[in-house]
Protein backbone atom coordinates (compact mmCIF):
# COMPACT_ATOMS: atom_id res chain seq x y z
CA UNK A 1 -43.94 -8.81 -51.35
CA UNK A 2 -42.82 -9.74 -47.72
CA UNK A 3 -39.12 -9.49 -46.77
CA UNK A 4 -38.57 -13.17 -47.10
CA UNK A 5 -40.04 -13.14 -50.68
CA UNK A 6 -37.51 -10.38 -51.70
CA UNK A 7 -34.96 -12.42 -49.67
CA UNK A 8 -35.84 -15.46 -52.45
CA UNK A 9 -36.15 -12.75 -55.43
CA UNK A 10 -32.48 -11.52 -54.13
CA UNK A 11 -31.26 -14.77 -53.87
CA UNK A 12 -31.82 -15.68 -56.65
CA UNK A 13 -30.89 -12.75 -58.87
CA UNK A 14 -27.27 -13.42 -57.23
CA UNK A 15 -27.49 -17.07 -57.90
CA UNK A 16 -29.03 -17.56 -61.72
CA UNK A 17 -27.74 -13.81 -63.11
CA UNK A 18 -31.68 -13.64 -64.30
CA UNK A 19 -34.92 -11.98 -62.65
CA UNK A 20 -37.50 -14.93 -61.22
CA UNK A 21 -40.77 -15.09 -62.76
CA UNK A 22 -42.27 -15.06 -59.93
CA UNK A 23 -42.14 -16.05 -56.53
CA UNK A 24 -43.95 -18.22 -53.96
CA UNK A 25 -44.52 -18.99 -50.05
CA UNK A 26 -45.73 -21.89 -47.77
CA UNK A 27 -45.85 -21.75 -44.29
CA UNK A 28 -44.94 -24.58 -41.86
CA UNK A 29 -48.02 -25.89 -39.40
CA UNK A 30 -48.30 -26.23 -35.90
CA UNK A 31 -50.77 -29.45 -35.05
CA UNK A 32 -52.81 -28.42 -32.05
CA UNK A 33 -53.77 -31.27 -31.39
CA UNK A 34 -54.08 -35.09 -32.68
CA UNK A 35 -50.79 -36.70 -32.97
CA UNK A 36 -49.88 -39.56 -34.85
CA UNK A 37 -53.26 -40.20 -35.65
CA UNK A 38 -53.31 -39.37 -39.46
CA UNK A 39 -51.59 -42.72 -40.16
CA UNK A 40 -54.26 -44.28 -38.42
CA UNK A 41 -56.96 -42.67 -40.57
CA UNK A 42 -58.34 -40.37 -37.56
CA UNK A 43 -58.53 -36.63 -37.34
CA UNK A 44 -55.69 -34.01 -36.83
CA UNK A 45 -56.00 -30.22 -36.35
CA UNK A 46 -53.14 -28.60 -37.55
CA UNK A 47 -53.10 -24.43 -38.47
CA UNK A 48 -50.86 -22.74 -40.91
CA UNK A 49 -48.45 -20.55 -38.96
CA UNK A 50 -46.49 -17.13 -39.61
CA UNK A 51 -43.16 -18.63 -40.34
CA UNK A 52 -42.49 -19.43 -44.32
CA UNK A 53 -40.94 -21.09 -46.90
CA UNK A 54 -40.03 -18.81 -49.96
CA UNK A 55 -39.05 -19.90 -53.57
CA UNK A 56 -38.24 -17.64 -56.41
CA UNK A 57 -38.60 -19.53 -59.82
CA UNK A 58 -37.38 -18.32 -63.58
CA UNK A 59 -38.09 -20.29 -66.48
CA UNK A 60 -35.69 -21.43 -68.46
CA UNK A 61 -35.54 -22.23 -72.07
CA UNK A 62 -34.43 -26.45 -71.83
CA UNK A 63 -35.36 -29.17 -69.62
CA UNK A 64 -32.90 -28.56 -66.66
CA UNK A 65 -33.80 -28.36 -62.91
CA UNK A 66 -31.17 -26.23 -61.32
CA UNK A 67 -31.90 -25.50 -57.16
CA UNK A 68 -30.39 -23.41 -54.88
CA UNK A 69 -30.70 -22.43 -51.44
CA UNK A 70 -29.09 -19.86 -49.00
CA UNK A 71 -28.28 -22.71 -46.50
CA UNK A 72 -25.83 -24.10 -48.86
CA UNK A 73 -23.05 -23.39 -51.42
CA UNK A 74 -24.65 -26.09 -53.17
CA UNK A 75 -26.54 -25.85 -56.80
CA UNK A 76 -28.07 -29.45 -57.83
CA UNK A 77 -28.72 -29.64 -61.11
CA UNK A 78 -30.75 -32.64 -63.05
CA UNK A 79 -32.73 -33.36 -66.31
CA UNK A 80 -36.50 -33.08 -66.25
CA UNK A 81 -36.27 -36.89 -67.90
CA UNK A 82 -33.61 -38.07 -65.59
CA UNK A 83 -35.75 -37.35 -62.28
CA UNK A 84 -36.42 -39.84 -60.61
CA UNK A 85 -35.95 -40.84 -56.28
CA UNK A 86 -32.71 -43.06 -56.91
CA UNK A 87 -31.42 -40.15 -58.50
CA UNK A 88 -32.54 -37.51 -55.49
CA UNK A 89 -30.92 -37.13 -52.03
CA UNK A 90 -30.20 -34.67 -49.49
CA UNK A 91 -31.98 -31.27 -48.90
CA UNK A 92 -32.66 -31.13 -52.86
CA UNK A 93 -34.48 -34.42 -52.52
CA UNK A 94 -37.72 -32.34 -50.98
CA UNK A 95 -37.84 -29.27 -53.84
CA UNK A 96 -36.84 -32.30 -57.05
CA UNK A 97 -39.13 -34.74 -55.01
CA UNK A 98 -42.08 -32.66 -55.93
CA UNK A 99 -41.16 -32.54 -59.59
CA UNK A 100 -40.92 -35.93 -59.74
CA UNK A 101 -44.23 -36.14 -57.83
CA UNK A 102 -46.56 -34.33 -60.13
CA UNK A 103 -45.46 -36.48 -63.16
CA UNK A 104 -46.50 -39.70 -61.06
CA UNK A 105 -49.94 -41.57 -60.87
CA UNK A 106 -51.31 -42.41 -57.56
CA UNK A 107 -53.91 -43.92 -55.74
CA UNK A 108 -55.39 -40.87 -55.14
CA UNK A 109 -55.31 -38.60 -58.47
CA UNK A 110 -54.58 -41.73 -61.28
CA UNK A 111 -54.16 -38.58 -64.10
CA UNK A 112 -50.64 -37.86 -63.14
CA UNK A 113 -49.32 -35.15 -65.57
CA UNK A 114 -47.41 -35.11 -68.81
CA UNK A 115 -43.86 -33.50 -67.88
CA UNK A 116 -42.67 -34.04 -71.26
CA UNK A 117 -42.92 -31.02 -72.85
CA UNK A 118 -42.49 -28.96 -69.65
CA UNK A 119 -39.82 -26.35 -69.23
CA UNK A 120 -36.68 -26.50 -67.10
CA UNK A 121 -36.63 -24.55 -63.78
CA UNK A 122 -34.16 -22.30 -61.74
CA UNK A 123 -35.93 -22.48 -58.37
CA UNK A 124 -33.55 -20.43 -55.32
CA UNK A 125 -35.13 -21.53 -51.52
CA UNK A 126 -34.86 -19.35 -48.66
CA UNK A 127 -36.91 -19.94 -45.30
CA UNK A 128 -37.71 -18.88 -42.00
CA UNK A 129 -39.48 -21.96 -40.70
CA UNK A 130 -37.59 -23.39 -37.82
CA UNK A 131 -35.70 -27.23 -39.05
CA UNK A 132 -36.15 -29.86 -36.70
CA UNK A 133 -38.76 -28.07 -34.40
CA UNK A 134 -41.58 -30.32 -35.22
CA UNK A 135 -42.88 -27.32 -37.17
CA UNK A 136 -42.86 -28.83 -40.74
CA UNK A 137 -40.19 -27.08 -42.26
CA UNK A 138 -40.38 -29.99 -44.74
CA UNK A 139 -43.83 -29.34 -46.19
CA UNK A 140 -43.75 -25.61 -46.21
CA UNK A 141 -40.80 -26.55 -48.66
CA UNK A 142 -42.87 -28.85 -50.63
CA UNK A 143 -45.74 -26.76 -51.01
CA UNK A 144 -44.00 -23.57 -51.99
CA UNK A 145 -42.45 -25.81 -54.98
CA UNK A 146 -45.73 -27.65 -55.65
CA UNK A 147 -47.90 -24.71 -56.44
CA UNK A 148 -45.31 -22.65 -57.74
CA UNK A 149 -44.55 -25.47 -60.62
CA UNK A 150 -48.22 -26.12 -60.97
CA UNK A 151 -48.71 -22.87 -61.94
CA UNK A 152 -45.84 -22.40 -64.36
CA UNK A 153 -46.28 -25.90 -65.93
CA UNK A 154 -49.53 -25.15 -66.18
CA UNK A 155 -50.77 -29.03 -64.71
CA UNK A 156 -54.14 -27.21 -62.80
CA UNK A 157 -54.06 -29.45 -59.85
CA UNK A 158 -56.38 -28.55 -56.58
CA UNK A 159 -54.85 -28.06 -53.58
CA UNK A 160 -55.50 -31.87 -51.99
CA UNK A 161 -53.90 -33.08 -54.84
CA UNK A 162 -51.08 -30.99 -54.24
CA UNK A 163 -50.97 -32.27 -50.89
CA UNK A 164 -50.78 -35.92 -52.47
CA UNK A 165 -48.32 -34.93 -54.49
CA UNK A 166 -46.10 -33.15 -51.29
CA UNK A 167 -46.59 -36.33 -49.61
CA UNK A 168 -45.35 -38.71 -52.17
CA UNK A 169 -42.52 -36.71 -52.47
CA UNK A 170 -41.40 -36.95 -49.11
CA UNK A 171 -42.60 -40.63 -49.04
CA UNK A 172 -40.70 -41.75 -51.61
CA UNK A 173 -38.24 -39.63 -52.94
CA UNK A 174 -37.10 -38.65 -49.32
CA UNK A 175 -37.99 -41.87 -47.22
CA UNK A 176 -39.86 -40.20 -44.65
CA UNK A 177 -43.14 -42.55 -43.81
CA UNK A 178 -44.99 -39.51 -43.19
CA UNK A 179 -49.10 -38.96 -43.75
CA UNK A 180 -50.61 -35.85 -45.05
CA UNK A 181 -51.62 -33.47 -42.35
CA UNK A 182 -48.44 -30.99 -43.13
CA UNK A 183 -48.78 -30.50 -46.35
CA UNK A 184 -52.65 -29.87 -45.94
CA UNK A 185 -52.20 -27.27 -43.41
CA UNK A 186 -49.82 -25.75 -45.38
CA UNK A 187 -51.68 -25.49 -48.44
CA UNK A 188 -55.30 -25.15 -47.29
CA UNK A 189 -54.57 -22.71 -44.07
CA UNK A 190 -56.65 -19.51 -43.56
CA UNK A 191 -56.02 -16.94 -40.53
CA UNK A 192 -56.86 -17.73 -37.02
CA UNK A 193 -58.43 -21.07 -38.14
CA UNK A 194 -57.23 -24.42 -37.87
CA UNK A 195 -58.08 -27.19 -40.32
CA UNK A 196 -59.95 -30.08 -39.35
CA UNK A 197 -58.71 -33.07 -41.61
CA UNK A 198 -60.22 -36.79 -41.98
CA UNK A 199 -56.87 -38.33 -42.70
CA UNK A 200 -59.62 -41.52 -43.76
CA UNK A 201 -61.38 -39.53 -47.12
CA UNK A 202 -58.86 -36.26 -46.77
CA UNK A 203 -62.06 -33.89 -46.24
CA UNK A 204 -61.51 -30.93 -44.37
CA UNK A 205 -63.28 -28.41 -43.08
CA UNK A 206 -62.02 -24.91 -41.36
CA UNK A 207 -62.21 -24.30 -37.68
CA UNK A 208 -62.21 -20.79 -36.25
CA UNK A 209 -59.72 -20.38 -33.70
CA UNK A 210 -60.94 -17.19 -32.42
CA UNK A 211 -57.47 -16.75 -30.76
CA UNK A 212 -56.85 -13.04 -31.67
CA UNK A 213 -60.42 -11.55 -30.16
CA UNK A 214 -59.93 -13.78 -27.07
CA UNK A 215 -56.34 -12.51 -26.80
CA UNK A 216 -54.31 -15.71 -26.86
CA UNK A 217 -51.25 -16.84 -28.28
CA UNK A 218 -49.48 -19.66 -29.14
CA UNK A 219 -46.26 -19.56 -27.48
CA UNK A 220 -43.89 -22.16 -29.08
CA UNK A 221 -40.97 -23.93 -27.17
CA UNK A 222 -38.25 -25.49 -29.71
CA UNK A 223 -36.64 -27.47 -26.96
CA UNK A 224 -33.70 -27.90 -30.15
CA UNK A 225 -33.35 -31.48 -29.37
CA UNK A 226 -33.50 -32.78 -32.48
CA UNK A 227 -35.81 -35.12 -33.49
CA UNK A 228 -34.03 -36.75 -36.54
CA UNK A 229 -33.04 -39.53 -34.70
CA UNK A 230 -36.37 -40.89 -34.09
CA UNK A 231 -37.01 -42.50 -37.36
CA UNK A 232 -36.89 -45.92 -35.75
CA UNK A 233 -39.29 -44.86 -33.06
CA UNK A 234 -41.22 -43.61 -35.65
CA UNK A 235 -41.26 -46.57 -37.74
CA UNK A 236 -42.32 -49.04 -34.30
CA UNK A 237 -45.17 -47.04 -33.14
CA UNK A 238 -46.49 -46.99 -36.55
CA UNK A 239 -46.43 -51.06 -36.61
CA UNK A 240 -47.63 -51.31 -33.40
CA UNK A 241 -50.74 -49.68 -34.63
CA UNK A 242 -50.88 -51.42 -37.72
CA UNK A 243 -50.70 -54.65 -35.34
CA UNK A 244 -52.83 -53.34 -33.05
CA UNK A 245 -55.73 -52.61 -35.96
CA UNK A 246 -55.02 -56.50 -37.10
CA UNK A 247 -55.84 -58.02 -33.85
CA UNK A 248 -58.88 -55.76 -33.26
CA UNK A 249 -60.18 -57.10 -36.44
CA UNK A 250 -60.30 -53.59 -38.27
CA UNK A 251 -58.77 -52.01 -41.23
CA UNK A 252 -57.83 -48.77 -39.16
CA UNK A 253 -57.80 -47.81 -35.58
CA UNK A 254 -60.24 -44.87 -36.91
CA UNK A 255 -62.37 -47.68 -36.34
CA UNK A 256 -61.69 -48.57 -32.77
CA UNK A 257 -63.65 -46.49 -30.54
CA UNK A 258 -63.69 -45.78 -26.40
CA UNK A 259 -65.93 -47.86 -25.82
CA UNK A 260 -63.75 -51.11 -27.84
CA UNK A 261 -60.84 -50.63 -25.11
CA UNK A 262 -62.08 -52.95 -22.50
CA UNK A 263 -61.44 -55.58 -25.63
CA UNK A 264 -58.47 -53.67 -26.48
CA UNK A 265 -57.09 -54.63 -23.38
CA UNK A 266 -57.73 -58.33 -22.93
CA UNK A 267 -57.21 -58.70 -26.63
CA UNK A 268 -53.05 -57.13 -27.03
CA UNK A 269 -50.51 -56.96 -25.00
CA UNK A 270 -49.62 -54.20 -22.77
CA UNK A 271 -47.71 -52.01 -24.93
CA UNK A 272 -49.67 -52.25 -27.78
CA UNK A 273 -52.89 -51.61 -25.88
CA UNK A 274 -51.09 -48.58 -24.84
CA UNK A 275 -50.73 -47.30 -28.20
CA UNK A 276 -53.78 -48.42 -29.51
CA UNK A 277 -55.65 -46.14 -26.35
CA UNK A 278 -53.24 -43.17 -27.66
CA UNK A 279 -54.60 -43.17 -30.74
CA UNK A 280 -58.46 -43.64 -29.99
CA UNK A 281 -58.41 -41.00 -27.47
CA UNK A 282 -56.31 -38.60 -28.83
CA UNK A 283 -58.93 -38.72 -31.82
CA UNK A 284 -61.83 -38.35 -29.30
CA UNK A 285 -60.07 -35.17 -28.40
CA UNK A 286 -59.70 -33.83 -32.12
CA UNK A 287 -63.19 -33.67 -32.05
CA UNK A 288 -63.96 -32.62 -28.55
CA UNK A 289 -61.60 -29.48 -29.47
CA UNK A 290 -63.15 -28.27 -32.59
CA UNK A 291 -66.83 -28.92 -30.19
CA UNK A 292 -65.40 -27.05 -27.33
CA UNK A 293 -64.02 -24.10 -29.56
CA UNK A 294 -67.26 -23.60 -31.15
CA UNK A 295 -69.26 -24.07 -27.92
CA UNK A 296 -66.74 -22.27 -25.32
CA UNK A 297 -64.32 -20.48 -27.21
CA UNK A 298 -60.25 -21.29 -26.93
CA UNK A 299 -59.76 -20.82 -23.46
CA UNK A 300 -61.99 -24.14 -22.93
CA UNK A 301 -59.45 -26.32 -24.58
CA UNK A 302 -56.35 -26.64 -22.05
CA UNK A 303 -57.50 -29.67 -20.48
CA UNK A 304 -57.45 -31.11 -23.81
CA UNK A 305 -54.49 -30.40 -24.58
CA UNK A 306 -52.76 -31.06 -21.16
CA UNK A 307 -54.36 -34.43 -21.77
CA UNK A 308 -52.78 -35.06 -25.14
CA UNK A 309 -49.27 -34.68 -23.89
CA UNK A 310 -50.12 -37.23 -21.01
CA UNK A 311 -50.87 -39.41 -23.56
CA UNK A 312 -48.12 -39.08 -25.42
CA UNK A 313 -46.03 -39.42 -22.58
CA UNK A 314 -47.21 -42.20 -21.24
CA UNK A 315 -49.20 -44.55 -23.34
CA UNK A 316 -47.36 -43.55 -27.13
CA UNK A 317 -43.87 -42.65 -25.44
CA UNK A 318 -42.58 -40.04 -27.82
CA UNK A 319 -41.99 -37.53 -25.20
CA UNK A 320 -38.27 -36.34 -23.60
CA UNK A 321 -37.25 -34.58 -20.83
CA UNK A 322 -36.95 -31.48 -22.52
CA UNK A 323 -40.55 -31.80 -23.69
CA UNK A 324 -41.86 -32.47 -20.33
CA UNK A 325 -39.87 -29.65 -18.52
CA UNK A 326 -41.69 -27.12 -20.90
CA UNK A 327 -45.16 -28.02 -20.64
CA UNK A 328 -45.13 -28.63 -16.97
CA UNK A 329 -43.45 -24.99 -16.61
CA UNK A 330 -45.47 -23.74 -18.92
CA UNK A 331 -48.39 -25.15 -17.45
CA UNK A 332 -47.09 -23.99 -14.07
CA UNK A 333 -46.72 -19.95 -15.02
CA UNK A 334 -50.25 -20.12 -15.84
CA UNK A 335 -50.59 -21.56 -19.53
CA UNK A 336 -54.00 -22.01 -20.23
CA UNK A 337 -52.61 -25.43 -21.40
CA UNK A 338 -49.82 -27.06 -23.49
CA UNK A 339 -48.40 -30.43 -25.35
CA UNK A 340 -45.59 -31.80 -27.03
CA UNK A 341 -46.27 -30.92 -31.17
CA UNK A 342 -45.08 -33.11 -33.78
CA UNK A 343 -43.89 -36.51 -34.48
CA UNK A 344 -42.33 -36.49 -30.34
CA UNK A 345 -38.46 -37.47 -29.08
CA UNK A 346 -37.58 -33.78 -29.41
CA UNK A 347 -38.51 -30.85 -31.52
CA UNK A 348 -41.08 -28.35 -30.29
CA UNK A 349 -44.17 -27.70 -27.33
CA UNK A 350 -46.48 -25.74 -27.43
CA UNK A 351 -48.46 -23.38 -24.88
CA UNK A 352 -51.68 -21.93 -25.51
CA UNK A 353 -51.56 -18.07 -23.38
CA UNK A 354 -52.66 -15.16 -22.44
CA UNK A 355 -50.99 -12.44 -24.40
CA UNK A 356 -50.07 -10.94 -21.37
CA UNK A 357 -48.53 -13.84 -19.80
CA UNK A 358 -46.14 -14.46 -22.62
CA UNK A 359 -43.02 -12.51 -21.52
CA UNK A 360 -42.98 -14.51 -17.71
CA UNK A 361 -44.30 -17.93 -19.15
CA UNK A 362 -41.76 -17.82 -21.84
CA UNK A 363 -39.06 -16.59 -18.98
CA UNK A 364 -39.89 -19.45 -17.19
CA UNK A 365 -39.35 -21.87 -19.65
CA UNK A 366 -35.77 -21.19 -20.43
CA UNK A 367 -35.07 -20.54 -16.41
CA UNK A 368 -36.31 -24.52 -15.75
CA UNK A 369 -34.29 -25.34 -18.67
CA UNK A 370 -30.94 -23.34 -17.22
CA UNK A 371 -31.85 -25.39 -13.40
CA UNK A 372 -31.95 -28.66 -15.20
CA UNK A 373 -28.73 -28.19 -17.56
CA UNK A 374 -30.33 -28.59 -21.11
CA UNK A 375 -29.45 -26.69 -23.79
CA UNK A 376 -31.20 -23.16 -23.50
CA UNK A 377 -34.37 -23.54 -26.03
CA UNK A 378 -35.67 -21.13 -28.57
CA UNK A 379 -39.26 -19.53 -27.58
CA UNK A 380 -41.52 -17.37 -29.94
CA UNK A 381 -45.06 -17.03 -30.84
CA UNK A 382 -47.61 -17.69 -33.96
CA UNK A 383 -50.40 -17.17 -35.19
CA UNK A 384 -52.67 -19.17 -37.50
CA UNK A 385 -51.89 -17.89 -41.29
CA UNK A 386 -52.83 -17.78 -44.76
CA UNK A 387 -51.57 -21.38 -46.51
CA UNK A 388 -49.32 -21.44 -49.62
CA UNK A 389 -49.77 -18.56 -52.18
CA UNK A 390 -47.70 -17.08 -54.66
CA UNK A 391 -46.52 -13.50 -53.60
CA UNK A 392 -44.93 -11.80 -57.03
């Protein structure tokens, strides 16, 4: 078991007075590129990463949810019958979310799943996935409770339903309006390959990275802005699209290609043509990475990636200053290329580089920051890992 497994199994021993049954781990994802396109029904190519979630879990012998964490004093406690998301709310929301979740219909697995007769739960949380990076601390949460209580409820869901079910949770018993590219990386990642998702028919396919045998890393850059504030920002970019999609006379802009922007343009306003020509391109260049990996190998793909943050910057404007600092120094000490990760206005960038280059391109990074008087960020490396499993 890994040292943040027996962190969980410790926890929890100190927290419940009882052995777990067992534990579980889900990592968080890094997106390497394709942002803000899963909403859109386009293509996103996130990887599993080396920083986890871990939740120990004991079975208990009623119908009570108790949840514990070591971030808090805190212990929620709720009835299996009384969940429900009016009754959920702060960092519990995300671990009783997912309860909740896999008792509920939905559009895309109708069976649901008869909680009635299911046991109560002591589940104790411990993680080392960054918060507020952009690095999905969220789903590595959900998915370490999903497949741990679909194993010991015994409800046999696959792992894209689990992902439904993730999503849901954090749709509606949290209030994010989030799609479902974390919680698929997190539950479908495999070492150094990403995973290629149609965020359309949630098909995916693995895509060999190849990082380790070309000696790359990905160097990450938590600018610690945080990025909680940009729900609103969130919430317009998303309707600009969805009012972008109406005008073009198409259910999604999956469906708007390159060659539609000329219309585009003489068809929306400025700003919404700008977000509209995020989206298409950026999904152009989902699919020119996974090409160019196979084709080239990973050191072919910094131009794509350099162009994604332009994008972002300009036409979907969910950069900051922060974000721009480190990829242009990052770009500058020789990254082979780098973007802005995640849903943008703060969190995390990342820089694709030569193992060797780490130490000075990482160096760099928090020197620029020091010259321009922001807060010194938090730099450190991963790799593309195994997704969600359960460890003891």
């Amino acid at each position: 078991m890994s040292a943040l497994g027996q962190a969980a199994a410790s926890g929890f021993r100190a927290a419940f007075a009882a052995e777990p049954t067992g534990v579980w781990t889900a990592p968080g994802r890094v997106n390497l590129i394709g942002e803000h396109t899963d909403y859109n029904g386009g293509f996103v190519l996130p990887f599993a990463i080396d920083r986890r979630t871990a939740v120990a879990v004991g079975v208990r012998d009623d119908r009570t949810l108790r949840v514990a964490t070591a971030f808090s004093d805190e212990v929620v406690q709720i009835g299996i019958d009384e969940l429900a998301p009016e009754h959920l709310a702060g960092w519990s929301a995300y671990v009783l979310g997912v309860a909740w979740a896999l008792g509920q219909p939905t559009f895309r697995d109708p069976r649901g799943a008869d909680l009635s007769t299911v046991p109560g739960l002591d589940l104790y949380v411990v993680s080392d996935v960054p918060v507020g990076a952009g690095l999905s601390s969220s789903a590595a949460l959900e998915c370490a409770v999903a497949v741990a209580l679909d194993e010991l409820w015994g409800l046999g869901r696959d792992r894209r339903s689990l992902a439904a079910v993730g999503q849901l949770a954090e749709n509606k018993a949290v209030g994010a309006p989030t799609g479902i590219m974390d919680q698929s990386a997190s539950l479908l990642g495999q070492r150094d390959h990403a995973v290629l998702l149609d965020c359309r028919d949630l098909t995916s396919r693995g895509v060999a990275l190849r990082f380790e045998e070309a000696g790359l890393e990905i160097l990450v850059v938590d600018t610690r802005v945080e990025h909680a504030h940009a729900d609103g920002g969130y919430a317009s970019r998303r309707a600009s699209c969805e009012e972008g999609a109406r005008l073009m006379g198409v259910d999604l802009l999956r469906d708007v290609t390159v060659a539609d922007l000329p219309r585009a343009q003489k068809l929306l306003d400025d700003e919404t043509f700008r977000r509209v020509r995020h989206v298409v391109t950026e999904d152009e260049r989902v699919l020119e990475t996974e090409r160019v990996l196979a084709e080239v190998g990973p050191t072919g793909i910094g131009a794509l990636l350099d162009a994604s943050h332009a994008s972002m910057r300009d036409d979907f404007e969910i950069s900051c200053p922060e974000l721009d600092l480190a990829v242009e120094t990052a770009r500058g000490a020789g990254a082979i290329g780098a973007r802005m990760t995640g849903g943008g206005f703060g969190g995390a960038a990342i820089a694709l580089v030569r193992r060797g280059d780490v130490d000075r391109v990482s160096d760099a990074v928090v020197a620029a920051f020091a010259a321009a008087g922001f807060r010194s960020p938090a730099t450190f490396t991963v790799s593309a890992a195994d997704g969600a499993a359960r460890e003891s």
